[in-house]
N, C-alpha and C. Protein backbone atom coordinates (compact mmCIF):
# COMPACT_ATOMS: atom_id res chain seq x y z
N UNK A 1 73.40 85.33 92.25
CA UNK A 1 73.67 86.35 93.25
C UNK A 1 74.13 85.67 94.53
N UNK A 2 74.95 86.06 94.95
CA UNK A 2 75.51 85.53 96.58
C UNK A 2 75.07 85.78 97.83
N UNK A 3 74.44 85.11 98.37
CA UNK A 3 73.83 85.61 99.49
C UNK A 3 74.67 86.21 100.58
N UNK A 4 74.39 87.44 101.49
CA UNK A 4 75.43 87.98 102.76
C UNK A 4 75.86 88.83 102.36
N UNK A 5 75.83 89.46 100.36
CA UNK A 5 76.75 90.59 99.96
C UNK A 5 75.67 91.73 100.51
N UNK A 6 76.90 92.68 100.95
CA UNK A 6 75.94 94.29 101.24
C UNK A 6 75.74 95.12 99.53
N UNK A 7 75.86 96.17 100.03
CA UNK A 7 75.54 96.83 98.79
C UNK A 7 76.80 97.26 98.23
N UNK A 8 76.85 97.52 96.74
CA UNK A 8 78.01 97.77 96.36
C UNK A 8 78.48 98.86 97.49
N UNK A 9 80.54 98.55 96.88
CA UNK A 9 81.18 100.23 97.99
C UNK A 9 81.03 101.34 97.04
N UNK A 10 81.38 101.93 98.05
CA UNK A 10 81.09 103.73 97.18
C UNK A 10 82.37 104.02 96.26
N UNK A 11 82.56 104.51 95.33
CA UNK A 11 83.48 104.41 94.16
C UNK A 11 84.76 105.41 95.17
N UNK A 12 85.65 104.71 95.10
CA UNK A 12 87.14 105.84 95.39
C UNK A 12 87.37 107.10 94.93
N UNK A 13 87.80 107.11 95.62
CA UNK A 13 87.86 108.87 95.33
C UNK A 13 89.29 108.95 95.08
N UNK A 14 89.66 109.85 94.17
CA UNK A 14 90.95 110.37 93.26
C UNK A 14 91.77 110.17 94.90
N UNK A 15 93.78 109.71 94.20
CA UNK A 15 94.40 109.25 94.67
C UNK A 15 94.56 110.78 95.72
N UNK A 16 95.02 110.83 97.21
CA UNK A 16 95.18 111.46 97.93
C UNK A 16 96.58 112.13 97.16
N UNK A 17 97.04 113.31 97.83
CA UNK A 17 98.31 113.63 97.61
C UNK A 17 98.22 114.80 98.43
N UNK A 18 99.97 114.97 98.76
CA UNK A 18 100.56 116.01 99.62
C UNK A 18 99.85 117.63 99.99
N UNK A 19 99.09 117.92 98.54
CA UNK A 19 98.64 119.16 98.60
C UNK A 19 97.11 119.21 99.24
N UNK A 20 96.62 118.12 100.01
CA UNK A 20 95.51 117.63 100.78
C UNK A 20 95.74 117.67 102.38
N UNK A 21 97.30 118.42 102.32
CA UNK A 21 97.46 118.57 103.59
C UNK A 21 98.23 119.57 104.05
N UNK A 22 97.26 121.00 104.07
CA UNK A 22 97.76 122.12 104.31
C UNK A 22 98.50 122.69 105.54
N UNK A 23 99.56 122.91 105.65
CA UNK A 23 100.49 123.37 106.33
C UNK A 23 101.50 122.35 107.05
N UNK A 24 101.66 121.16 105.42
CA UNK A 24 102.53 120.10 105.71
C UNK A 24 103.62 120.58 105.41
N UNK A 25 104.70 120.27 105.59
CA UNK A 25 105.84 120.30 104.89
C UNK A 25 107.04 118.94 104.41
N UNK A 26 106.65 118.92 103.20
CA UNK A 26 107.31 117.99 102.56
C UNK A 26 108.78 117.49 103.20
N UNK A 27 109.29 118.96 103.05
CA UNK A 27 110.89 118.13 103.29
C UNK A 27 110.92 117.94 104.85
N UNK A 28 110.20 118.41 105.28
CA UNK A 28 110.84 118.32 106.65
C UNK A 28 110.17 116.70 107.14
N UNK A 29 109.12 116.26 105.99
CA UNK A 29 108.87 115.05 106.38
C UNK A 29 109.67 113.93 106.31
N UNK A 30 110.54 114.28 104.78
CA UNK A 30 111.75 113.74 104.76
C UNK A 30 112.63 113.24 105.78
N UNK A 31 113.05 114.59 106.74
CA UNK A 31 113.72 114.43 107.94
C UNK A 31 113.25 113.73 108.70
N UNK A 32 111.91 113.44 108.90
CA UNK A 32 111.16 113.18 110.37
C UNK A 32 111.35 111.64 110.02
N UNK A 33 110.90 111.29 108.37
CA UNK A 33 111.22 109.76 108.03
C UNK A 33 112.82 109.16 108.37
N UNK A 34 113.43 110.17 108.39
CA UNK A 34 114.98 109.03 108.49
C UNK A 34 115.14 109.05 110.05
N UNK A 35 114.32 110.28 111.33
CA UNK A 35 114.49 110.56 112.31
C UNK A 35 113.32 109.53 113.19
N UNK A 36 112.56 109.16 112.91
CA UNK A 36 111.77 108.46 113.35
C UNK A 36 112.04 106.99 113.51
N UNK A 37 113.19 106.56 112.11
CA UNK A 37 113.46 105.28 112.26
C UNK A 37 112.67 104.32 111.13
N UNK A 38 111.98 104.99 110.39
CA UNK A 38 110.66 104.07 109.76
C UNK A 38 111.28 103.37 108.77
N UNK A 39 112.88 103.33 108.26
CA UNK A 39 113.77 102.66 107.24
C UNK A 39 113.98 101.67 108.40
N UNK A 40 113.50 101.18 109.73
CA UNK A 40 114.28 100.39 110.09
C UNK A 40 113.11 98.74 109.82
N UNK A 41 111.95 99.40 109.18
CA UNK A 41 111.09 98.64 109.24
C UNK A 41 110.47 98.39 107.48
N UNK A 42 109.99 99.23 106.71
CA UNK A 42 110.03 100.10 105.34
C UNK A 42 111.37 100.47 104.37
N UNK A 43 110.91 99.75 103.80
CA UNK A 43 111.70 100.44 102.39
C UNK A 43 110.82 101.81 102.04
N UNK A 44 111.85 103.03 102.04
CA UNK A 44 111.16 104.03 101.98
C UNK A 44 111.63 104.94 100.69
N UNK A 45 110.97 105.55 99.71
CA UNK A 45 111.46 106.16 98.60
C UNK A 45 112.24 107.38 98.88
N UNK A 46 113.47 108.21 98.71
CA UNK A 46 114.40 108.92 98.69
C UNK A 46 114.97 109.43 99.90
N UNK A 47 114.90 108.06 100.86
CA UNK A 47 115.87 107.41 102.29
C UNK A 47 116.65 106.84 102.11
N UNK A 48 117.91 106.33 102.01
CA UNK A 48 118.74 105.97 101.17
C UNK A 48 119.27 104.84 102.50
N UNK A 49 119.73 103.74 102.27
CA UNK A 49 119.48 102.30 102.97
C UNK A 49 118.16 101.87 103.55
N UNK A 50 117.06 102.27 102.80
CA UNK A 50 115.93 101.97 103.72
C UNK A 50 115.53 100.81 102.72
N UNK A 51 115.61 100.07 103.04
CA UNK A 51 114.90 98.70 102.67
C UNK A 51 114.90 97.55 103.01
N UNK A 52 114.25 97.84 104.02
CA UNK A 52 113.94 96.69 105.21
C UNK A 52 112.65 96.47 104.55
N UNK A 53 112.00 95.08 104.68
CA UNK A 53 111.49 94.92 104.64
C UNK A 53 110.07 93.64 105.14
N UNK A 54 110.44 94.36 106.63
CA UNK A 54 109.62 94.01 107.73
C UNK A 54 107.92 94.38 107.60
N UNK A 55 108.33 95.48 107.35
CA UNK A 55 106.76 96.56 107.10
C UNK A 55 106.58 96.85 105.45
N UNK A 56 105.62 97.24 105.16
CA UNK A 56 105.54 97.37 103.69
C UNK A 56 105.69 98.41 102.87
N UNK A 57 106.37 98.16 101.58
CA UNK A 57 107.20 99.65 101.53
C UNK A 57 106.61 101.12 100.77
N UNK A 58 107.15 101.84 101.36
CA UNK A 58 106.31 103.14 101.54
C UNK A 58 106.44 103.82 100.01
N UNK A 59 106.31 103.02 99.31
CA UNK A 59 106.04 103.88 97.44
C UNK A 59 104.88 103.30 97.47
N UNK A 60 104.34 104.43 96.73
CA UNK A 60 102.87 104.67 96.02
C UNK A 60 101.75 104.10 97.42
N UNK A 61 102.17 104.73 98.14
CA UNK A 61 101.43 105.10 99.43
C UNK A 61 99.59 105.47 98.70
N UNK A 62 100.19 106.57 97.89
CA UNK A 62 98.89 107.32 97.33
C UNK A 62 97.62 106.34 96.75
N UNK A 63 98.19 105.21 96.25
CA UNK A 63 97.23 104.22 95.43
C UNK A 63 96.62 103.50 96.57
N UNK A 64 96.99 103.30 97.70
CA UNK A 64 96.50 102.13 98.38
C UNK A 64 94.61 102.94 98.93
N UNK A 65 94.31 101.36 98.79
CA UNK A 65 92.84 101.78 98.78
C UNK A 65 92.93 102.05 100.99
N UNK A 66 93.77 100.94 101.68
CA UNK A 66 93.37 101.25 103.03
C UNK A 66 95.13 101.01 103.54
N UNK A 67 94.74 101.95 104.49
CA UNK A 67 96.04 102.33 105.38
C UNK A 67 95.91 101.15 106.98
N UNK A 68 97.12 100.68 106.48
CA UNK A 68 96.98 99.31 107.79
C UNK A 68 96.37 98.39 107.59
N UNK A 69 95.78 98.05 106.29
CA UNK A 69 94.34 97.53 106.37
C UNK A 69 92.90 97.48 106.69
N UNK A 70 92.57 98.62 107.31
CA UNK A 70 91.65 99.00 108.53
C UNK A 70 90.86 100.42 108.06
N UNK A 71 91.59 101.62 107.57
CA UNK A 71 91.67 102.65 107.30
C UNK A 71 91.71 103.34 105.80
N UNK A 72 90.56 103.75 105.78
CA UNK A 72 90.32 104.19 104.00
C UNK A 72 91.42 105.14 104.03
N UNK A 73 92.48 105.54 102.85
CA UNK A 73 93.00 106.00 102.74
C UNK A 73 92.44 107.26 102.26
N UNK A 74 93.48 108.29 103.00
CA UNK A 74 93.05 109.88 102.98
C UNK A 74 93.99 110.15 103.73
N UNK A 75 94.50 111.37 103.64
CA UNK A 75 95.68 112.32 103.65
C UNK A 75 95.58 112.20 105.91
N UNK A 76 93.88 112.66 105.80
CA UNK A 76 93.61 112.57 107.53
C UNK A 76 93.66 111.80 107.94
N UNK A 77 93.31 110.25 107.50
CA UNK A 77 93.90 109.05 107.95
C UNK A 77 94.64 108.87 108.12
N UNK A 78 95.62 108.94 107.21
CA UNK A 78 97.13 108.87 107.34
C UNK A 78 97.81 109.26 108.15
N UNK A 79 97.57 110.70 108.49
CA UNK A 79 97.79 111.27 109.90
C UNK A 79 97.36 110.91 111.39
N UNK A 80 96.68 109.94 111.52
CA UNK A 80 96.00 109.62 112.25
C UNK A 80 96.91 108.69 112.51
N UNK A 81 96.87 107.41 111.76
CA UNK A 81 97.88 106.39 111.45
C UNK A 81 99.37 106.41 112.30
N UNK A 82 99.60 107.32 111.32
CA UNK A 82 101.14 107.20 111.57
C UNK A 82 101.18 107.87 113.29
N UNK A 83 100.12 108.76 113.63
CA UNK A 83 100.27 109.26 115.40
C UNK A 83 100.25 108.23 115.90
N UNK A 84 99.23 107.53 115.79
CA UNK A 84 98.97 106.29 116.56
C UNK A 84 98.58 104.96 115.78
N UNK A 85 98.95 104.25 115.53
CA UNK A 85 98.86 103.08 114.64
C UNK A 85 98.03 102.10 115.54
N UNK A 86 98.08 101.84 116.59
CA UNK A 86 97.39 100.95 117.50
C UNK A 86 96.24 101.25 118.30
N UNK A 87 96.04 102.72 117.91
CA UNK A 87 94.22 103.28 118.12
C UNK A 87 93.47 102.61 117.03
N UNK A 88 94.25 102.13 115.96
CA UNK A 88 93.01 101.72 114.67
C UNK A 88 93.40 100.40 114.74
N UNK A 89 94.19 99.95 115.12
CA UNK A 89 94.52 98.33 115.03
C UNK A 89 95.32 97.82 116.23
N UNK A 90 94.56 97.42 116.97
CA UNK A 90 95.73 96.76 118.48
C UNK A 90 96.39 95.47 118.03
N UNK A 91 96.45 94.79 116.69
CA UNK A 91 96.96 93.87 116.45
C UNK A 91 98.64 94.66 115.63
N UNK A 92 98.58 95.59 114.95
CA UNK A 92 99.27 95.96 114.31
C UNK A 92 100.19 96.23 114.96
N UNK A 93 101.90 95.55 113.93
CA UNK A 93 102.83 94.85 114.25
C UNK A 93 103.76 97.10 114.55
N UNK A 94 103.11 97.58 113.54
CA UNK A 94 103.66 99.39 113.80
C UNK A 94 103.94 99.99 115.13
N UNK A 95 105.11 100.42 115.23
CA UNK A 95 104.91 100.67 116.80
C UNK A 95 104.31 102.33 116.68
N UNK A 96 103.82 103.25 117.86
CA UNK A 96 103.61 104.54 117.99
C UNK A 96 104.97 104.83 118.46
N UNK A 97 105.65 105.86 117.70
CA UNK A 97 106.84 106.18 118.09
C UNK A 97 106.76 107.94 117.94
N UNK A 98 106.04 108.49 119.08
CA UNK A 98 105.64 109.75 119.66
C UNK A 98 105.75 110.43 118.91
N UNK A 99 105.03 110.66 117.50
CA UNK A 99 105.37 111.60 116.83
C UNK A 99 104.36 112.82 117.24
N UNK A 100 104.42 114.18 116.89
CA UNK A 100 103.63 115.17 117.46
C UNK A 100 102.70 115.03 115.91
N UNK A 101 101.11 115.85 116.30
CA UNK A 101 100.62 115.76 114.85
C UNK A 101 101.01 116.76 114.31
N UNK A 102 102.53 117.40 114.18
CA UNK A 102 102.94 118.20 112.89
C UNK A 102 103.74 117.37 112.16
N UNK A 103 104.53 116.26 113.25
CA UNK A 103 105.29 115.25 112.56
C UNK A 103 104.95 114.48 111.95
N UNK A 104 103.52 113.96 112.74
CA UNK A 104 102.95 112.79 111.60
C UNK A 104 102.68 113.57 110.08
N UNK A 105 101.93 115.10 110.70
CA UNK A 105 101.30 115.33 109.35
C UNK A 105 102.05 116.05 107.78
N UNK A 106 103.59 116.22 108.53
CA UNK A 106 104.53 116.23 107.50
C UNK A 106 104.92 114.69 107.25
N UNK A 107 105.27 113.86 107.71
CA UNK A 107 105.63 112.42 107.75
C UNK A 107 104.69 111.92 106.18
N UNK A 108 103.20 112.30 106.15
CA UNK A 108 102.49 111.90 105.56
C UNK A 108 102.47 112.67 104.43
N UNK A 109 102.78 114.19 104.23
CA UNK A 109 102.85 114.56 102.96
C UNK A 109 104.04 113.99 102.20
N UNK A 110 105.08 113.74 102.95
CA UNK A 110 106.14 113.36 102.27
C UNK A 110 105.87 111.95 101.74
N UNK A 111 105.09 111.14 102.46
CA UNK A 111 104.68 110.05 101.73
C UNK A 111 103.41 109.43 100.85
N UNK A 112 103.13 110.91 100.53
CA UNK A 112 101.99 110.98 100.02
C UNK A 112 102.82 111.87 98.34
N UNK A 113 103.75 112.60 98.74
CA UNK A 113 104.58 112.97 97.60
C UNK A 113 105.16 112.22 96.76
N UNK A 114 105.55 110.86 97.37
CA UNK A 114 106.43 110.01 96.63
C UNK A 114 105.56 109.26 95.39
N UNK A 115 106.77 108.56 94.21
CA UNK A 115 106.02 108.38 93.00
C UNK A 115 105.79 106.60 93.44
């Protein structure tokens, strides 16, 4: 046994997705992704030249166990995140690029939609 381990983590909970975030709207997150700029950093799934890959790319968003590294993933996190990226991490390289929380919280179904 290793000494310093805590107790096991609590088992994950089923992958987040779009319909965890009521009165998102998918496509318009679409828009907000090519309007925001986030292909200039992300390879982003059905943005078409987005694959930069500065930041890490935005498929299968849904699987990741933490958002930023920092942040258990969940649909409200996510939203949180993408408003402000440097309330949960002042090291993080993400800039806040003023989104309102309808933008983030379509921003996030749409990337919570992708395969």
């Amino acid at each position: 046994m290793l000494g310093g381990c805590g107790p096991a983590p609590a088992p994950l909970a089923p992958y987040p997705d779009a319909s965890a975030l009521p009165g998102a709207d998918v496509e318009r997150g679409r828009q907000w992704v090519a309007q925001a700029g986030c292909a200039a950093c992300h390879s982003v799934p059905g943005v078409r030249s987005a694959r930069a890959q500065v930041g890490p790319p935005l498929h299968d968003l849904h699987r990741r166990v933490y958002l930023g590294g920092v942040l258990p993933n969940t649909p409200e996190n996510l939203v949180r995140w993408l408003a402000d990226p440097r309330a949960h991490d002042a090291a993080t390289a993400m800039p806040a690029v003023g989104l309102t929380p309808q933008q983030a919280r379509d921003i996030a179904a749409y990337l919570l939609a992708q395969p």
